[in-house]
Protein backbone atom coordinates (compact mmCIF):
# COMPACT_ATOMS: atom_id res chain seq x y z
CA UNK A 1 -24.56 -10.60 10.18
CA UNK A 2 -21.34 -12.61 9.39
CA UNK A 3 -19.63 -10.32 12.46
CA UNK A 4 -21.56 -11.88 14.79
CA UNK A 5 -20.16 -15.48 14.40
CA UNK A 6 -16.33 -13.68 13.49
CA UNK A 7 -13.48 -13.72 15.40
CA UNK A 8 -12.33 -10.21 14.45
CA UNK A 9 -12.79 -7.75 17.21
CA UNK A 10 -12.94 -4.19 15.72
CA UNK A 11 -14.50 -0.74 16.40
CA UNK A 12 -17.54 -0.80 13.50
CA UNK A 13 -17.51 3.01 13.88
CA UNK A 14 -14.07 3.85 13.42
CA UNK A 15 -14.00 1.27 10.18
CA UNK A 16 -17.10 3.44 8.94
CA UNK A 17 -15.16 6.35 9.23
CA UNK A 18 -12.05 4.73 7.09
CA UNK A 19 -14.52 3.55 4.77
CA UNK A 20 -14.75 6.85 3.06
CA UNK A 21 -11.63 5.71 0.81
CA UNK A 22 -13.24 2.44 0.14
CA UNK A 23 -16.34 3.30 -1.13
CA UNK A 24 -14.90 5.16 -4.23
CA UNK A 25 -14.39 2.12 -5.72
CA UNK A 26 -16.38 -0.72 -3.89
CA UNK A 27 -19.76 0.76 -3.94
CA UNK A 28 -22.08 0.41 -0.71
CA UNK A 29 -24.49 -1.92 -2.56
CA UNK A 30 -23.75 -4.08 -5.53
CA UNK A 31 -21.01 -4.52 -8.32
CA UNK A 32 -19.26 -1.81 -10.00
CA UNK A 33 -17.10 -2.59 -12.83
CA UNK A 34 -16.00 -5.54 -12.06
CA UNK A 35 -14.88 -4.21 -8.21
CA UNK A 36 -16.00 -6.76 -5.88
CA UNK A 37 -18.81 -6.00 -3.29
CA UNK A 38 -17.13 -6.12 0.04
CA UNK A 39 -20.55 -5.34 2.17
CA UNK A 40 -21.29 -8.12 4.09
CA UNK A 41 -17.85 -9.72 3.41
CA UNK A 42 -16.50 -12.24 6.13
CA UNK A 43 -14.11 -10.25 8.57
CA UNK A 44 -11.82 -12.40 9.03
CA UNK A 45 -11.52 -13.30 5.52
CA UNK A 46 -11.41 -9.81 4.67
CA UNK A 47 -8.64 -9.00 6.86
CA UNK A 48 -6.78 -12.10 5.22
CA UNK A 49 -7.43 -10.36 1.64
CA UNK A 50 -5.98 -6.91 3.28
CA UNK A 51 -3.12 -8.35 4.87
CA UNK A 52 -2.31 -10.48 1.41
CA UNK A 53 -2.57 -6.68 -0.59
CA UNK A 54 0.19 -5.55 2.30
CA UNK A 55 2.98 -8.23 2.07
CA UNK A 56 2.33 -7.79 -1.96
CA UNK A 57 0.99 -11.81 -1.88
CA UNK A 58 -1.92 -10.55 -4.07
CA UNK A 59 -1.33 -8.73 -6.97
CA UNK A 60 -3.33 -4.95 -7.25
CA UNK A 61 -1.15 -1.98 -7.55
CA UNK A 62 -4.31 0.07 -5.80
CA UNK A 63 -5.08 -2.32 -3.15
CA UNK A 64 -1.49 -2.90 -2.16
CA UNK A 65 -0.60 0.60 -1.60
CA UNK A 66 -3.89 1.47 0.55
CA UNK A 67 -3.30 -1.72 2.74
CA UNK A 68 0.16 -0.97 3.45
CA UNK A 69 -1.34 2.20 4.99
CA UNK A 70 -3.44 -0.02 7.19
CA UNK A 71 -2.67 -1.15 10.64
CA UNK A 72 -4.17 -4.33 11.91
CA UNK A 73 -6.57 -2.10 14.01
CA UNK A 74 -7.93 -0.73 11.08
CA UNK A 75 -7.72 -3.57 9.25
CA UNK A 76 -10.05 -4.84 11.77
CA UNK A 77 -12.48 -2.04 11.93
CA UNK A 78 -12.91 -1.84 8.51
CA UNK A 79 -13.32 -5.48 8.16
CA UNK A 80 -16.01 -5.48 11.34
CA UNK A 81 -17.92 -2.66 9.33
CA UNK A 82 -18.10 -4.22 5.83
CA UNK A 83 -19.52 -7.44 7.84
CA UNK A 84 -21.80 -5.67 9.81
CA UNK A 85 -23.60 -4.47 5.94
CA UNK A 86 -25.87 -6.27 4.10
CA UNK A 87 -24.67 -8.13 1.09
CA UNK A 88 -26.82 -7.20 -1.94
């Protein structure tokens, strides 16, 4: 998987756990309503996407006010996770 050849060094078990809040929208497998798949997503890019939600850079009212209650440890973890899945 992508987290193999990443540079993001996370705990995949503790970004399972914080993935409870993700999957509501972003489904495990495939697209739902236009919500991007994020299985299988780069880390590193991901955690670029999360940390753009935070400073407000990209514009989602959702996404910026559950990444501003990320750290960059779970940030990391969940990124590490969602790479460690197989894209559909």
């Amino acid at each position: 998987p992508a987290a193999a050849e990443d540079e993001v060094k996370g705990d995949i078990e503790y970004g399972e756990y914080l993935s409870a809040e993700c999957v509501a929208c972003h489904q495990t497998q495939g697209h739902n309503q236009g919500i991007p798949q994020i299985a299988g997503m780069n880390a590193s890019g991901m955690v670029s996407i999360l940390s753009a939600y935070k400073s407000k850079e990209l514009n989602n009212a959702t996404m910026q006010t559950i990444a501003a209650r990320l750290d960059d440890e779970q940030m990391a973890a969940l990124a590490v996770y969602y790479a460690s899945l197989p894209a559909e």
